[in-house]
PDB file of N, CA and C in Angstrom:
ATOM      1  N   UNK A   1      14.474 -11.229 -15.123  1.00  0.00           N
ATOM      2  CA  UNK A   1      15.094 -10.235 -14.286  1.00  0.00           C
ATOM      3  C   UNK A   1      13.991  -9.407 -13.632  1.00  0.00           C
ATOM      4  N   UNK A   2      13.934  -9.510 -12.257  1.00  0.00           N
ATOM      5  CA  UNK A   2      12.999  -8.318 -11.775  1.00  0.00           C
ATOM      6  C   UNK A   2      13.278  -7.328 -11.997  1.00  0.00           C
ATOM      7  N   UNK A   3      13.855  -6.744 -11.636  1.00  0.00           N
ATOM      8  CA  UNK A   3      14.896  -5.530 -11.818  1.00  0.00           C
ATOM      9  C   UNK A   3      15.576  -5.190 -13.093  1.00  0.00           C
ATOM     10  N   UNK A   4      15.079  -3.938 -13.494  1.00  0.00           N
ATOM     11  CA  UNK A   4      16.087  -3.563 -14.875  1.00  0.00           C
ATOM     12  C   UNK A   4      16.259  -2.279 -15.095  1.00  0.00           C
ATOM     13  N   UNK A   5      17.782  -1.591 -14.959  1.00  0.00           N
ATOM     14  CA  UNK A   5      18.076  -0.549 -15.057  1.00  0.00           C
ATOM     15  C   UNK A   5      17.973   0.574 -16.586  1.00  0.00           C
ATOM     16  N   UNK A   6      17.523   1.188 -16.414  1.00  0.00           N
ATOM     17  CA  UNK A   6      17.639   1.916 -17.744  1.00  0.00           C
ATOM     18  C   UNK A   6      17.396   3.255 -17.852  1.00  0.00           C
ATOM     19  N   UNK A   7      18.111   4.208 -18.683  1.00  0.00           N
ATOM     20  CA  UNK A   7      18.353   5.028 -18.524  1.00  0.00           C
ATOM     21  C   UNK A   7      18.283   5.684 -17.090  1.00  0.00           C
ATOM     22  N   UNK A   8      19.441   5.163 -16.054  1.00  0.00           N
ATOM     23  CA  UNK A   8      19.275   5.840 -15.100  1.00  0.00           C
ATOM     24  C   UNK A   8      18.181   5.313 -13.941  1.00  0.00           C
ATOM     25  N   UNK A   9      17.284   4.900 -14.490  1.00  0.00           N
ATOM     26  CA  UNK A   9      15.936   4.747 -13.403  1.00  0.00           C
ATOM     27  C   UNK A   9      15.676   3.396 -13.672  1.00  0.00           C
ATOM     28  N   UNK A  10      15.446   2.891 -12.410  1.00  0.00           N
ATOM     29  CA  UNK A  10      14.625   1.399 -12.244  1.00  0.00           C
ATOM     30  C   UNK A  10      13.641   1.366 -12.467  1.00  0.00           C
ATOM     31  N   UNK A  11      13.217   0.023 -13.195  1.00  0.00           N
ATOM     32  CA  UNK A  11      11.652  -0.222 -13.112  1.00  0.00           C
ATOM     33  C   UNK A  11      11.705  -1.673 -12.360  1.00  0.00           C
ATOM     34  N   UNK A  12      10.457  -1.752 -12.448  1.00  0.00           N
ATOM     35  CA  UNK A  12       9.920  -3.154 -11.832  1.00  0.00           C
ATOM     36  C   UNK A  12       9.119  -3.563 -12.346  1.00  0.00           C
ATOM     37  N   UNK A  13       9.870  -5.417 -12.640  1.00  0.00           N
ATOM     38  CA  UNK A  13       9.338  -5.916 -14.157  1.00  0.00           C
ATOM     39  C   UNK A  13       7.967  -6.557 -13.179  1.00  0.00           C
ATOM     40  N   UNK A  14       7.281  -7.174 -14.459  1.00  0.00           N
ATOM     41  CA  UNK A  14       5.734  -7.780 -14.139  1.00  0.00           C
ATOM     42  C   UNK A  14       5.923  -8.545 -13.169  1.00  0.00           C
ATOM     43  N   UNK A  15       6.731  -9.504 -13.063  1.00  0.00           N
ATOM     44  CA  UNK A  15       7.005 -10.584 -12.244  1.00  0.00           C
ATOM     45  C   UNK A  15       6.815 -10.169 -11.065  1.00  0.00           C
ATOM     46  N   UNK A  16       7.530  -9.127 -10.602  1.00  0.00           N
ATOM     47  CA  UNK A  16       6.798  -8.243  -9.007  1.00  0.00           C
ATOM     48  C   UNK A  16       5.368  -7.989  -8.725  1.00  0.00           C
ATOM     49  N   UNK A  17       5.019  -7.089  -9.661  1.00  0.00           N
ATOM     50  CA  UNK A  17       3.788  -6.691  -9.762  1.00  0.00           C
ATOM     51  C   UNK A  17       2.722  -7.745  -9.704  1.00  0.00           C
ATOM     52  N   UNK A  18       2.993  -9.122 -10.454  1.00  0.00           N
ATOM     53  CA  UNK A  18       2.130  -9.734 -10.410  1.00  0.00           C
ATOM     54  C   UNK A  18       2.015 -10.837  -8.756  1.00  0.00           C
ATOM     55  N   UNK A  19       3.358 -10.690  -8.355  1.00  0.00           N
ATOM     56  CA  UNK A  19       3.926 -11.424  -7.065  1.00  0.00           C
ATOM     57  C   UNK A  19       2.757 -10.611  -6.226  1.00  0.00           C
ATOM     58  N   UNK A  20       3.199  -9.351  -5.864  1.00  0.00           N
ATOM     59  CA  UNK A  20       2.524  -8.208  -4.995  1.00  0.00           C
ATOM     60  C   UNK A  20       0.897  -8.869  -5.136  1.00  0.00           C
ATOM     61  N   UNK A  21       0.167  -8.405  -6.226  1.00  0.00           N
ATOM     62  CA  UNK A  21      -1.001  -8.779  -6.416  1.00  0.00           C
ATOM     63  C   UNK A  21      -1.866 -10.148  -5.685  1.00  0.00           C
ATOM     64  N   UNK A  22      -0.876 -10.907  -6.272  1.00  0.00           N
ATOM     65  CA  UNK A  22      -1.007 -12.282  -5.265  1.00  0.00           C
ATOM     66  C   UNK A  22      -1.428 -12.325  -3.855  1.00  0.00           C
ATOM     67  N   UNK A  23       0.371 -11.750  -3.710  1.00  0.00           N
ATOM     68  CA  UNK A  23      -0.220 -11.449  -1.728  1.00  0.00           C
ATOM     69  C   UNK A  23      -1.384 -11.099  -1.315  1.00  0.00           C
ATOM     70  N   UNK A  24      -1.447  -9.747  -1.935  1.00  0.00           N
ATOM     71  CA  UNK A  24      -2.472  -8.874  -1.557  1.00  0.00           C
ATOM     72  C   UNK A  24      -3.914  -9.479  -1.724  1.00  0.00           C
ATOM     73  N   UNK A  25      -4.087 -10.534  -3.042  1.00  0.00           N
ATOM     74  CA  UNK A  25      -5.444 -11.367  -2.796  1.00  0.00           C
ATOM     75  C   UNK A  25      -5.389 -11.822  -1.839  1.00  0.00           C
ATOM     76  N   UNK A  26      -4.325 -13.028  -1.635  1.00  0.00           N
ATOM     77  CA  UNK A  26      -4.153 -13.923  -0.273  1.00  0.00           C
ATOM     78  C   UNK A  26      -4.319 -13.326   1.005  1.00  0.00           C
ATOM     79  N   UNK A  27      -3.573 -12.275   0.887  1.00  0.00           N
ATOM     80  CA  UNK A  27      -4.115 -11.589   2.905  1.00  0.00           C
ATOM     81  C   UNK A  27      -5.403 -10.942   2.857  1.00  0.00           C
ATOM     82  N   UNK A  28      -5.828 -10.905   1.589  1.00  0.00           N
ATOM     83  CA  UNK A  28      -7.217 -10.065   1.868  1.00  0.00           C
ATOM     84  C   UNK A  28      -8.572 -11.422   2.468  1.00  0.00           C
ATOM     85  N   UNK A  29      -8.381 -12.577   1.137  1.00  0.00           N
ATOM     86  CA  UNK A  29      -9.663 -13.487   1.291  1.00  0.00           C
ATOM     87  C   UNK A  29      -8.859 -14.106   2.752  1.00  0.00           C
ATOM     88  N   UNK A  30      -7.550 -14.107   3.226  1.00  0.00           N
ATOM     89  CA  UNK A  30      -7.345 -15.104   4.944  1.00  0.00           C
ATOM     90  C   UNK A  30      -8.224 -13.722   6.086  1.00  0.00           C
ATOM     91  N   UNK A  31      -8.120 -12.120   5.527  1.00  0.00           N
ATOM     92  CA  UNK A  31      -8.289 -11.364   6.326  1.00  0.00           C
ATOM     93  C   UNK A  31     -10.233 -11.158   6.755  1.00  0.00           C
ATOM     94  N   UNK A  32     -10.611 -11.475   5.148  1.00  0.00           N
ATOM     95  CA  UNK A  32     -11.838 -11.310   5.455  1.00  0.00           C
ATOM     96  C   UNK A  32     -12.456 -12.480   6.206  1.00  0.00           C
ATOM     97  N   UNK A  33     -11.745 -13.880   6.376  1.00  0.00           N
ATOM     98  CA  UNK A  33     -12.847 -14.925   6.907  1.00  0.00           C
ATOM     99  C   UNK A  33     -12.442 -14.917   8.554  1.00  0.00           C
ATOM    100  N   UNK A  34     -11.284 -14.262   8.515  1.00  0.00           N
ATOM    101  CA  UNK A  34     -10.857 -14.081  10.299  1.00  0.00           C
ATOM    102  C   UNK A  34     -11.503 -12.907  10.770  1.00  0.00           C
ATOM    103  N   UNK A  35     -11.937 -11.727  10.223  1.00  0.00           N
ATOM    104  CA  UNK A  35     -12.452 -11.072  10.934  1.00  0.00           C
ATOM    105  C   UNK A  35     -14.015 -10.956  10.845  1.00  0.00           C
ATOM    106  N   UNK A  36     -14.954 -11.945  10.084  1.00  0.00           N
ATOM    107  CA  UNK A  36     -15.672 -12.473  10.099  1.00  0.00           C
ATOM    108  C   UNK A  36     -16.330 -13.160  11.300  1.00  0.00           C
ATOM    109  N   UNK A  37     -15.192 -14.221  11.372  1.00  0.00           N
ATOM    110  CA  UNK A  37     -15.265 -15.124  12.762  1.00  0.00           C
ATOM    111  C   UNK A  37     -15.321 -14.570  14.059  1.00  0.00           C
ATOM    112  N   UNK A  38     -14.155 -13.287  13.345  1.00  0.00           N
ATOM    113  CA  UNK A  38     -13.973 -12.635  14.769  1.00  0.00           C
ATOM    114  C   UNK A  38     -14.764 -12.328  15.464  1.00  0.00           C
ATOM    115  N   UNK A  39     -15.630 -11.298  14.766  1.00  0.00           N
ATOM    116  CA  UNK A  39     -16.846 -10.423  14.719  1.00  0.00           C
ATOM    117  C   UNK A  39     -17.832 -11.604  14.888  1.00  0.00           C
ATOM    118  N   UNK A  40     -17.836 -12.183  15.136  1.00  0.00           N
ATOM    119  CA  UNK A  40     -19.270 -13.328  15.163  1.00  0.00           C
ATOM    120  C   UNK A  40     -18.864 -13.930  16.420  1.00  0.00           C
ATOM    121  N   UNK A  41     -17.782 -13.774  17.091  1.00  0.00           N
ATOM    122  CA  UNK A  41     -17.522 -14.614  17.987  1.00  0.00           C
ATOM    123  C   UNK A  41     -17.269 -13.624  19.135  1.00  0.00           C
ATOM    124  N   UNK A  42     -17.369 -12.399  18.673  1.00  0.00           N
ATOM    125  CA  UNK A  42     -17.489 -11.117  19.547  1.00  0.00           C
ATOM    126  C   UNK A  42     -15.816 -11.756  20.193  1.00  0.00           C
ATOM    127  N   UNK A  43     -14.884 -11.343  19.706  1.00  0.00           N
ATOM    128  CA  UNK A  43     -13.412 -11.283  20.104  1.00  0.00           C
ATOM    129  C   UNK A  43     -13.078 -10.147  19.685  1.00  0.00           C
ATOM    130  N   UNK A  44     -13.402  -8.938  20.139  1.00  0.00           N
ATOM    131  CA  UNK A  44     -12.954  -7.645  19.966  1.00  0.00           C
ATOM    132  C   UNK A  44     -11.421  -7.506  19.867  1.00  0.00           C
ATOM    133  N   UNK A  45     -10.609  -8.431  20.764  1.00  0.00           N
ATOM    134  CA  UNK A  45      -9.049  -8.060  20.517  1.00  0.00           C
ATOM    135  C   UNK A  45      -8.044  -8.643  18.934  1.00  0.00           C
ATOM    136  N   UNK A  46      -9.159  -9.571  18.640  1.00  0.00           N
ATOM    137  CA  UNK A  46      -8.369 -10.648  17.500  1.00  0.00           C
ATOM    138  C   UNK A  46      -9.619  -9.542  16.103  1.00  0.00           C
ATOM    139  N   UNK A  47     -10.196  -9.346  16.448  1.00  0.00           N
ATOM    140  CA  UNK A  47     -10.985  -8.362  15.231  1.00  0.00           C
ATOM    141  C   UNK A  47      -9.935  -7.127  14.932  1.00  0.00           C
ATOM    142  N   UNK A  48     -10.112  -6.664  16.425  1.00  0.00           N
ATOM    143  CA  UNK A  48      -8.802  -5.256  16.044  1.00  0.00           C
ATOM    144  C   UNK A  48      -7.570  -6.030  15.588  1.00  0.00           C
ATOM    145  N   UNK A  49      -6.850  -6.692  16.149  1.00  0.00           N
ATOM    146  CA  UNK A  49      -5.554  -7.420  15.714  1.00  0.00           C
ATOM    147  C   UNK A  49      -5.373  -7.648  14.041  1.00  0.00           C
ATOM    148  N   UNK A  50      -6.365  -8.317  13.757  1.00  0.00           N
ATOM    149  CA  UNK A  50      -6.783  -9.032  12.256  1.00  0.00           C
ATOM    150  C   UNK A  50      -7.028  -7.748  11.343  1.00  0.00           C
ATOM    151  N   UNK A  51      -7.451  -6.636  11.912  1.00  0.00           N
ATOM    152  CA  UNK A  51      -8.154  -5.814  10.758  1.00  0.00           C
ATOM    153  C   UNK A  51      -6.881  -4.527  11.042  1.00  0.00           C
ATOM    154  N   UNK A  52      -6.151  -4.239  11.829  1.00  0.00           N
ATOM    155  CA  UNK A  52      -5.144  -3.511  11.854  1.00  0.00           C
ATOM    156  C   UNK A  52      -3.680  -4.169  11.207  1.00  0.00           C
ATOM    157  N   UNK A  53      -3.416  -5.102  11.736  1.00  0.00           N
ATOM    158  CA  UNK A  53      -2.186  -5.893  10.959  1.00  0.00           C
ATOM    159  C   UNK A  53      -2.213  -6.438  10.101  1.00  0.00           C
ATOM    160  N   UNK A  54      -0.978  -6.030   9.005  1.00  0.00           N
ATOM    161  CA  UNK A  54      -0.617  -6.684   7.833  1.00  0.00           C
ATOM    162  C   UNK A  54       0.203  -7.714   7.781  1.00  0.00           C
ATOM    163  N   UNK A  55      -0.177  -9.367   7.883  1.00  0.00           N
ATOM    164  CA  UNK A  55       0.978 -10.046   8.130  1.00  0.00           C
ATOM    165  C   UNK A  55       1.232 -11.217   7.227  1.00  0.00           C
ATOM    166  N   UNK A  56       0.536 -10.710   5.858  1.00  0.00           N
ATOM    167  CA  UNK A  56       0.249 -11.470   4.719  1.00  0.00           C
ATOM    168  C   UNK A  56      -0.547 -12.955   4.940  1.00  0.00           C
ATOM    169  N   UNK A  57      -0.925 -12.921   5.968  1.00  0.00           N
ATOM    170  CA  UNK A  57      -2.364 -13.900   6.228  1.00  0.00           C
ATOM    171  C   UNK A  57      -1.969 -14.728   7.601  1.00  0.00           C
ATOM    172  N   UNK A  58      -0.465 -14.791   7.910  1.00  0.00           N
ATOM    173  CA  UNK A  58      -0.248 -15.517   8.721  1.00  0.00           C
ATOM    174  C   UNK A  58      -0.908 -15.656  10.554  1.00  0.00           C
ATOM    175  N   UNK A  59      -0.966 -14.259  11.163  1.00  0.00           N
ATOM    176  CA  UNK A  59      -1.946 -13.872  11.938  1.00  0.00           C
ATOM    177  C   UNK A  59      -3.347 -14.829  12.191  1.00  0.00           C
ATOM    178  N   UNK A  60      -3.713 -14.291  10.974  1.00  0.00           N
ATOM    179  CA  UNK A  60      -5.288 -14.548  10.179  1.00  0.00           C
ATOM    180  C   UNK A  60      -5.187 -16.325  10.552  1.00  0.00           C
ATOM    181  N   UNK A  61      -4.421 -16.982   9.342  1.00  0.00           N
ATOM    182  CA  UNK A  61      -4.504 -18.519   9.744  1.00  0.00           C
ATOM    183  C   UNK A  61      -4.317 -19.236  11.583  1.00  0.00           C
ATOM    184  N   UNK A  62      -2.839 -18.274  12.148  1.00  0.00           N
ATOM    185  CA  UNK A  62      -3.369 -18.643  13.480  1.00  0.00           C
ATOM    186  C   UNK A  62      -4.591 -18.443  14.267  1.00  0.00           C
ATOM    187  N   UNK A  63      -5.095 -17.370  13.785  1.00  0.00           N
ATOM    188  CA  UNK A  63      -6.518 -17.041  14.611  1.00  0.00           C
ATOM    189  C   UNK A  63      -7.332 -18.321  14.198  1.00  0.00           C
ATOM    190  N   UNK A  64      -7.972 -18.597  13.405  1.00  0.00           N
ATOM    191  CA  UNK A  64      -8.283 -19.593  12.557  1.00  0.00           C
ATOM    192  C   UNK A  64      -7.766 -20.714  12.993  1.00  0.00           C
ATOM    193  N   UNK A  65      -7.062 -21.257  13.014  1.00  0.00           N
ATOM    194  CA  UNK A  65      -6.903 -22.741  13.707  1.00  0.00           C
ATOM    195  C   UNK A  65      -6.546 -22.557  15.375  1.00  0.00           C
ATOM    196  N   UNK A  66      -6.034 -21.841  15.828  1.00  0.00           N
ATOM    197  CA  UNK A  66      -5.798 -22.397  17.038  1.00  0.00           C
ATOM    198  C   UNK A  66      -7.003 -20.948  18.089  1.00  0.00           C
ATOM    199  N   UNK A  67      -7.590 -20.359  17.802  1.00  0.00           N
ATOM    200  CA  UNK A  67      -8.101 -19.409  18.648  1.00  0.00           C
ATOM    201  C   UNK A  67      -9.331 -18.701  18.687  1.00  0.00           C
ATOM    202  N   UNK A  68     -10.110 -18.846  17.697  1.00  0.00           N
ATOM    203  CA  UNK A  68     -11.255 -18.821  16.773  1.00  0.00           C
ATOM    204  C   UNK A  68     -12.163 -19.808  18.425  1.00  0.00           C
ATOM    205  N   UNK A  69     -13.210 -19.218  18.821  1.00  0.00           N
ATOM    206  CA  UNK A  69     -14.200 -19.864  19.555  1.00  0.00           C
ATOM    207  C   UNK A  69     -14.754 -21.061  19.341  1.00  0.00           C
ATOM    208  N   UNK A  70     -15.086 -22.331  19.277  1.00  0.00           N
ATOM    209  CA  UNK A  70     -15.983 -23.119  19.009  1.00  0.00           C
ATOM    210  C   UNK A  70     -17.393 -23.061  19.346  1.00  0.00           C
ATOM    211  N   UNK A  71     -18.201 -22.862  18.003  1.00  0.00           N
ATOM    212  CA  UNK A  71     -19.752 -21.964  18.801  1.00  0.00           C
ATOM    213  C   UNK A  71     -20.121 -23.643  18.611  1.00  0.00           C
ATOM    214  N   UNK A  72     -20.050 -24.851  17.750  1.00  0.00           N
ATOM    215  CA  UNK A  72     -20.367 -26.142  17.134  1.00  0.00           C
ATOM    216  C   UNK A  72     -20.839 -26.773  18.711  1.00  0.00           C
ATOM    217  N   UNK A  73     -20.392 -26.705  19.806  1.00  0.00           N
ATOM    218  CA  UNK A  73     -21.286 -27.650  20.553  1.00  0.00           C
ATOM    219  C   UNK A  73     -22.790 -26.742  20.989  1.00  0.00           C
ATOM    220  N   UNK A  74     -22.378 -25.386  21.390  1.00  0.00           N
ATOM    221  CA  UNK A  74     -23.584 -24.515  21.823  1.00  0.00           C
ATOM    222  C   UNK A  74     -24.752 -24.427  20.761  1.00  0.00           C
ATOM    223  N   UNK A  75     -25.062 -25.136  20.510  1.00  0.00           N
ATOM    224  CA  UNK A  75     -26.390 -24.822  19.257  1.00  0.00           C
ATOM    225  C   UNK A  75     -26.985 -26.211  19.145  1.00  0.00           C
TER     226      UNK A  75
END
């Protein structure tokens, strides 16, 4: 049960807490390698985008596959 009433007041069992936690790793390590890229690829709008929005990584992975610069032929 997530949820369990008692005396009056809710709590919130581990199972949340540990759910939450999760996310919060997951959008952090998708957040740090997109605005990484970002910042290296000098995309000022997808850096602000990436480092202002919370979108539990999904953002992050589109930047990352479809929008992310290719620096691989210039070098």
């Amino acid at each position: 049960m997530l949820f369990s009433h008692y005396n009056g007041h809710f709590s919130v069992s581990n199972g949340w807490v540990t759910l939450l936690a999760l996310l919060a790793i997951w959008e952090l390590v998708w957040k740090l390698i997109a605005l990484w890229r970002a910042g290296r690829n000098n995309q000022l709008g997808w850096f602000l985008a990436v480092g202002i929005l919370n979108t539990a990584g999904i953002l992050e992975i589109i930047y990352l596959i479809f929008f992310q610069k290719d620096n691989s032929s210039s070098k």
